[in-house]
Protein backbone atom coordinates (compact mmCIF):
# COMPACT_ATOMS: atom_id res chain seq x y z
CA UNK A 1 27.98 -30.83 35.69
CA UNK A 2 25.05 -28.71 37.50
CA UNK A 3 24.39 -26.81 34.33
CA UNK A 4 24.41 -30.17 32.03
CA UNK A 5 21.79 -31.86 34.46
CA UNK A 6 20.08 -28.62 34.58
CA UNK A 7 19.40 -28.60 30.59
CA UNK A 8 18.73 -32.37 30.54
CA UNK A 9 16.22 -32.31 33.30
CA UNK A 10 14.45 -28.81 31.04
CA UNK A 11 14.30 -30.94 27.60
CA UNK A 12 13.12 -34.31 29.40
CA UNK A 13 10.11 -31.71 30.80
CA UNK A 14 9.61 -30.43 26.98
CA UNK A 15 10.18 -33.78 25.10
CA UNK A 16 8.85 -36.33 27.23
CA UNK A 17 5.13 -35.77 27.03
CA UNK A 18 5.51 -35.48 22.87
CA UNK A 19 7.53 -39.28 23.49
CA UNK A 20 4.79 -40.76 25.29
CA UNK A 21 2.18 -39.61 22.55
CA UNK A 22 4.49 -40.93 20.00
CA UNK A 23 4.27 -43.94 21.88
CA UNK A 24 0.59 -44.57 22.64
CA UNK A 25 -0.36 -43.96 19.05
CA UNK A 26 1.28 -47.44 18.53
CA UNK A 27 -0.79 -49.01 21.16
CA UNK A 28 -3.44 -51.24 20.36
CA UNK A 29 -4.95 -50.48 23.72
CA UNK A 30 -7.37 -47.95 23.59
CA UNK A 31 -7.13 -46.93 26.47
CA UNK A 32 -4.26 -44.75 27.47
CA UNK A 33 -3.68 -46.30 31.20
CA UNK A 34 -2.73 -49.72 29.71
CA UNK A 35 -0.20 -51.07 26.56
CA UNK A 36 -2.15 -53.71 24.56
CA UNK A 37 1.03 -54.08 22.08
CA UNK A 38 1.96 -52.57 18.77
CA UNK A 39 -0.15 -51.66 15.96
CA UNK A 40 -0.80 -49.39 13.40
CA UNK A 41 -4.52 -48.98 13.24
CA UNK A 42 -4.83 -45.80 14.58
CA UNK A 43 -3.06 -44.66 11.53
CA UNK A 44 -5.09 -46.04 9.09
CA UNK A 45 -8.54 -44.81 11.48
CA UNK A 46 -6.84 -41.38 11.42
CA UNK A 47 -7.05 -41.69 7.42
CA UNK A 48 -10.70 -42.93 6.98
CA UNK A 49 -12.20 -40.66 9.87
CA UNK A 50 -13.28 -37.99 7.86
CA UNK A 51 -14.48 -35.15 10.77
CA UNK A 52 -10.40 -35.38 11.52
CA UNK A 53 -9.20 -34.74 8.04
CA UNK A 54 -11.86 -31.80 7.05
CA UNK A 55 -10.67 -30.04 10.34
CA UNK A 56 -7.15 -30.90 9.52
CA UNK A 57 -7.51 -29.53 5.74
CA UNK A 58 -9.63 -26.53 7.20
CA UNK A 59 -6.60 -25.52 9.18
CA UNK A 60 -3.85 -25.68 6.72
CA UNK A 61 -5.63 -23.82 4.51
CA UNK A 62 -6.20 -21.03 7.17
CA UNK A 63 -2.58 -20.59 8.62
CA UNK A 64 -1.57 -20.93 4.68
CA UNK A 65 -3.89 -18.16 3.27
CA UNK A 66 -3.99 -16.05 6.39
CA UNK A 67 -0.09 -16.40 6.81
CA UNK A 68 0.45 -15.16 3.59
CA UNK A 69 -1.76 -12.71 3.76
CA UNK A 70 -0.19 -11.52 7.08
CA UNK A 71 3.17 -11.71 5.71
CA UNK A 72 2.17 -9.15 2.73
CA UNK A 73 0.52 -6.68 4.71
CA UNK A 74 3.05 -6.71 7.84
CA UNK A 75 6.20 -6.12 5.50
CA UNK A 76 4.58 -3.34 3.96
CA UNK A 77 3.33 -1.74 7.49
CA UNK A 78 7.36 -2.59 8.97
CA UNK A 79 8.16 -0.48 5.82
CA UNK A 80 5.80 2.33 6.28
CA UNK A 81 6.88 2.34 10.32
CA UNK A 82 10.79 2.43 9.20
CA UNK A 83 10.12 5.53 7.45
CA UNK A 84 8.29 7.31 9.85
CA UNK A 85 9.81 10.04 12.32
CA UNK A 86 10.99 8.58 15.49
CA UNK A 87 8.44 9.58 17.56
CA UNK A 88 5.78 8.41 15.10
CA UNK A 89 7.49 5.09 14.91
CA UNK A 90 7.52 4.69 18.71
CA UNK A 91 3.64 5.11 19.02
CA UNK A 92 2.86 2.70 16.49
CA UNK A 93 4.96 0.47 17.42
CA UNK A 94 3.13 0.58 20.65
CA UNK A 95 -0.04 0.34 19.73
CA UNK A 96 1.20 -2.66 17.64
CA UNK A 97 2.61 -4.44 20.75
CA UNK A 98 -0.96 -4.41 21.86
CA UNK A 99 -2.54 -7.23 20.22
CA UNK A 100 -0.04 -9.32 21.22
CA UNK A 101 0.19 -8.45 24.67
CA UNK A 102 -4.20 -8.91 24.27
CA UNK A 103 -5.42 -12.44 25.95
CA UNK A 104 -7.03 -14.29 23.10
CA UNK A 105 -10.19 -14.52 24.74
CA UNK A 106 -10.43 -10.46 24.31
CA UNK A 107 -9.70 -10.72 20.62
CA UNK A 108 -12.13 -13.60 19.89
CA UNK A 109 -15.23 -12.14 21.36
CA UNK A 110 -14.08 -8.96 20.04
CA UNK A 111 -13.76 -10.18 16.40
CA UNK A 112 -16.84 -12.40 17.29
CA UNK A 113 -18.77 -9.01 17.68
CA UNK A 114 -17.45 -6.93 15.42
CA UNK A 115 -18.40 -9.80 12.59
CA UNK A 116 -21.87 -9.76 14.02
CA UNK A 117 -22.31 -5.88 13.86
CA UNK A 118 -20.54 -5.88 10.11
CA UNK A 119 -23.37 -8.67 9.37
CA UNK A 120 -20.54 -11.28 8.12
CA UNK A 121 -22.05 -14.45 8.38
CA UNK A 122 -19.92 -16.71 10.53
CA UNK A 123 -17.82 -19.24 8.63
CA UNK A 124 -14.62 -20.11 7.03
CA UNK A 125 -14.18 -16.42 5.88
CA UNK A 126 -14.72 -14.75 9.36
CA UNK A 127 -12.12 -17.62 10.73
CA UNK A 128 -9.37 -16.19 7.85
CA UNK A 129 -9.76 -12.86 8.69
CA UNK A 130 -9.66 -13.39 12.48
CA UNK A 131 -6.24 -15.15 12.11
CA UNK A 132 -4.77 -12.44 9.50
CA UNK A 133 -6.03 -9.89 12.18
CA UNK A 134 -4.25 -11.54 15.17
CA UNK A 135 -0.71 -12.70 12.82
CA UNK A 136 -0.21 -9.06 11.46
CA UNK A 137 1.57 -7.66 14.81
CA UNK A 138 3.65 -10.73 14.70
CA UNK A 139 5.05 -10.29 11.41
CA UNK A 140 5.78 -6.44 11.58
CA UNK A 141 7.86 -7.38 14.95
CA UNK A 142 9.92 -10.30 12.90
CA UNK A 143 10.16 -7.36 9.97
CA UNK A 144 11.09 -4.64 11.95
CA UNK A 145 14.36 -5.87 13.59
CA UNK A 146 15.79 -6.72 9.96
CA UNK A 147 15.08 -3.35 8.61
CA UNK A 148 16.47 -1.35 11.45
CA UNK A 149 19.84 -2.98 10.54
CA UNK A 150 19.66 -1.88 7.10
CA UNK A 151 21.98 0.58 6.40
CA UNK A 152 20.03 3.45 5.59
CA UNK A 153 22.24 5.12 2.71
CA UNK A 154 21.06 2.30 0.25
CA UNK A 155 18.38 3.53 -0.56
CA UNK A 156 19.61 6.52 -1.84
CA UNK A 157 22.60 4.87 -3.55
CA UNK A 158 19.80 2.27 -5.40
CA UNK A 159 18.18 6.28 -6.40
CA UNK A 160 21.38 7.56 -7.45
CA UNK A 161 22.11 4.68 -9.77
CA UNK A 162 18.60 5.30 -11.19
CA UNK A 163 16.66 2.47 -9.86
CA UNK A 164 13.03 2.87 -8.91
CA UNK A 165 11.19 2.61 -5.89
CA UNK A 166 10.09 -1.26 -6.95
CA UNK A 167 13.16 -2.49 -8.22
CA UNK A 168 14.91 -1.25 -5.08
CA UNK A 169 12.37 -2.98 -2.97
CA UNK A 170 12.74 -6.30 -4.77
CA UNK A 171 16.61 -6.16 -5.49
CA UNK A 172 18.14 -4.35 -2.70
CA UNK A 173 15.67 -4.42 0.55
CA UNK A 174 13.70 -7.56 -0.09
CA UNK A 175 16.84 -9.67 0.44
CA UNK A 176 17.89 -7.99 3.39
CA UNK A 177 15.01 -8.21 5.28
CA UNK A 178 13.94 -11.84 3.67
CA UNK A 179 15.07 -13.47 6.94
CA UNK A 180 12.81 -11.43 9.39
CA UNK A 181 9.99 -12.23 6.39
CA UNK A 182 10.51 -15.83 6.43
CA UNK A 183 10.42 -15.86 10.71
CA UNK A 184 7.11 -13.97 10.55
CA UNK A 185 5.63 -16.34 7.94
CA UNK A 186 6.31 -19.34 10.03
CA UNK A 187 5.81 -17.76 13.02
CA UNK A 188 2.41 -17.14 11.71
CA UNK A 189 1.38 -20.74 10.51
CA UNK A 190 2.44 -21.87 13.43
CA UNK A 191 -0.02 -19.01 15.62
CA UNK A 192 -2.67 -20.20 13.11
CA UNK A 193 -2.31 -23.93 13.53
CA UNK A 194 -1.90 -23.67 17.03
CA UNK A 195 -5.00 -21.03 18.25
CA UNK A 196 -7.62 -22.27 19.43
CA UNK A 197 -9.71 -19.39 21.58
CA UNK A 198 -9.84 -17.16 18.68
CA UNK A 199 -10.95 -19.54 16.30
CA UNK A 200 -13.66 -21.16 18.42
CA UNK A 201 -15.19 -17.47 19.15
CA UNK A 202 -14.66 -16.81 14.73
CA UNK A 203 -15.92 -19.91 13.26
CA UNK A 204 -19.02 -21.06 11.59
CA UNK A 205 -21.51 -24.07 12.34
CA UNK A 206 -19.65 -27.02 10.14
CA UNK A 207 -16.31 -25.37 10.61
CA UNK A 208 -13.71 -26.67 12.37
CA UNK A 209 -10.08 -26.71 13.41
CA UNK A 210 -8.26 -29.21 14.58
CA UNK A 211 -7.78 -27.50 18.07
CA UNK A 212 -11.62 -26.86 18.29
CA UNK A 213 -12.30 -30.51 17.22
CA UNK A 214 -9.91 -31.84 19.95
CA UNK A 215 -11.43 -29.47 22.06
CA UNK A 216 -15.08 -31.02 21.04
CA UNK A 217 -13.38 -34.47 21.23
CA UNK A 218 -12.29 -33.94 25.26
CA UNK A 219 -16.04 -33.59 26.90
CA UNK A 220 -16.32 -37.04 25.58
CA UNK A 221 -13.54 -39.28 24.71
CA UNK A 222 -10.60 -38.06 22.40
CA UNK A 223 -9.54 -40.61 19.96
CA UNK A 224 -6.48 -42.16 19.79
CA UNK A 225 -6.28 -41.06 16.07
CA UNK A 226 -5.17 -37.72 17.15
CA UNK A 227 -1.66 -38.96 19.20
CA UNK A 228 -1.17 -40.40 15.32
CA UNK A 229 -2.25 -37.05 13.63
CA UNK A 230 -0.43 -35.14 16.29
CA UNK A 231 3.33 -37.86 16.04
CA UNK A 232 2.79 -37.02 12.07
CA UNK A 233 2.53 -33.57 12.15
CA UNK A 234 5.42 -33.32 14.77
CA UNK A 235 7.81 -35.49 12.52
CA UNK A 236 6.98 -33.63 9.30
CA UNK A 237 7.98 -29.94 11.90
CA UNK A 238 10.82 -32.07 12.92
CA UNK A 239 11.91 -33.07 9.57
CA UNK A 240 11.72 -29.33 8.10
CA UNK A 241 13.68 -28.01 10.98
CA UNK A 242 16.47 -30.36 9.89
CA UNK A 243 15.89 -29.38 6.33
CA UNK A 244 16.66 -25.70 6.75
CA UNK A 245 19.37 -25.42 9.51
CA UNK A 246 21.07 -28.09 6.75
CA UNK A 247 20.47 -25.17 3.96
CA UNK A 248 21.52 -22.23 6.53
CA UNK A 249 24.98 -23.97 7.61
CA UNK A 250 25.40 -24.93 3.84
CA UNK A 251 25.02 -21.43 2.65
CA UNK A 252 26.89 -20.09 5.94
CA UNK A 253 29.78 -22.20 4.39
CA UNK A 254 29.72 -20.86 0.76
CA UNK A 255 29.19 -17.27 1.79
């Protein structure tokens, strides 16, 4: 009963703040001290204010092009680490726990400086870059786990049967490790999506994020827009959650 209450008492803690936004984003008050009834007007003032939908595009496009971009080059470093000697594996691998163990602030002005002394003009481009450079780690740790369970003979079976090094990669360890591929990816859209320190240190005049526009929002007044933009965004998580622990317990079942 202790351990029930317990985990009820944890999810109310993690659930009930997203609840109450979901909430006031139907108020007609705007004000957030006071319900003035039911209404859906935020909604449509979330679609015709245009500053919230230019950040909002601006950031999907960055965790989508820097994810992917991530993904790419961290499954090909977790395979160059797998085949290194153990001891060269262990160093990198520690040097690669680094930037994630790094407060966000340090990698910002870093980045931030190191764009200034390259002479890359601050702007969408720099704010790509600094999100491939901080999702990289992230993927190699969701690849690595998948490839240290491969079993290391088939690779030379795939070579004995006179496959090549691409066609083994693609047929025989791509699917194996696809799991610990797909975890980085998401794992990095939702890094991207969510940073806000690094990107307000990268970014250009006229760029913005959504976290640096809230952020911009909050010395003034935020707008109740963003509880509508925020309760959309969480449904649509919410709803692909559902969508793919469906798919995993329907394939658990065939296989």
């Amino acid at each position: 009963m202790l351990k029930k209450a317990y985990v009820y008492i944890v999810f109310i803690f993690l659930y009930a703040p997203i609840v109450i936004l979901a909430l006031y984003s139907f108020n007609d008050a705007r004000s957030r001290g006071s319900w003035g009834g039911f209404t859906l007007k935020w909604y449509v003032a979330l679609l015709n204010d245009k500053s919230i939908i230019q950040a909002l595009i601006t950031t999907i496009a960055v965790a989508l092009i820097a994810s992917i971009i991530a993904t790419v080059i961290g499954t090909f470093a977790a395979l160059g680490i797998y085949f290194m000697s153990q001891k060269a594996r262990n160093w990198v691998m520690n040097i690669t726990y680094i930037p994630v163990l790094n407060p966000d602030i340090v990698t910002g002005v870093s980045l931030m400086l190191l764009f200034i002394f390259m002479r890359i003009p601050a702007g969408f481009m720099t704010l790509v870059l600094a999100h491939i450079t901080f999702n990289v780690p992230y993927v190699i740790l969701s690849v690595m786990p998948k490839l240290n369970q491969l079993n290391p003979h088939l690779f030379e079976a795939s070579e004995d049967l006179g496959a090549s090094m691409i066609y083994t990669f693609f047929r025989v360890i791509l699917p194996e490790i696809r799991a610990g591929i797909v975890t980085g990816f998401l794992l990095a859209v939702t890094l991207s999506i969510d940073d806000f320190v690094v990107s307000f240190f990268t970014k250009g005049a006229g760029v913005n994020t959504l976290s640096v526009l809230i952020y911009a929002m909050a010395r003034k007044n935020v707008s109740p827009a963003i509880n509508a933009l925020s309760t959309v965004m969480f449904v649509i998580v919410l709803l692909m959650l559902i969508i793919v622990n469906k798919r995993t317990k329907n394939e658990e079942i065939l296989n």
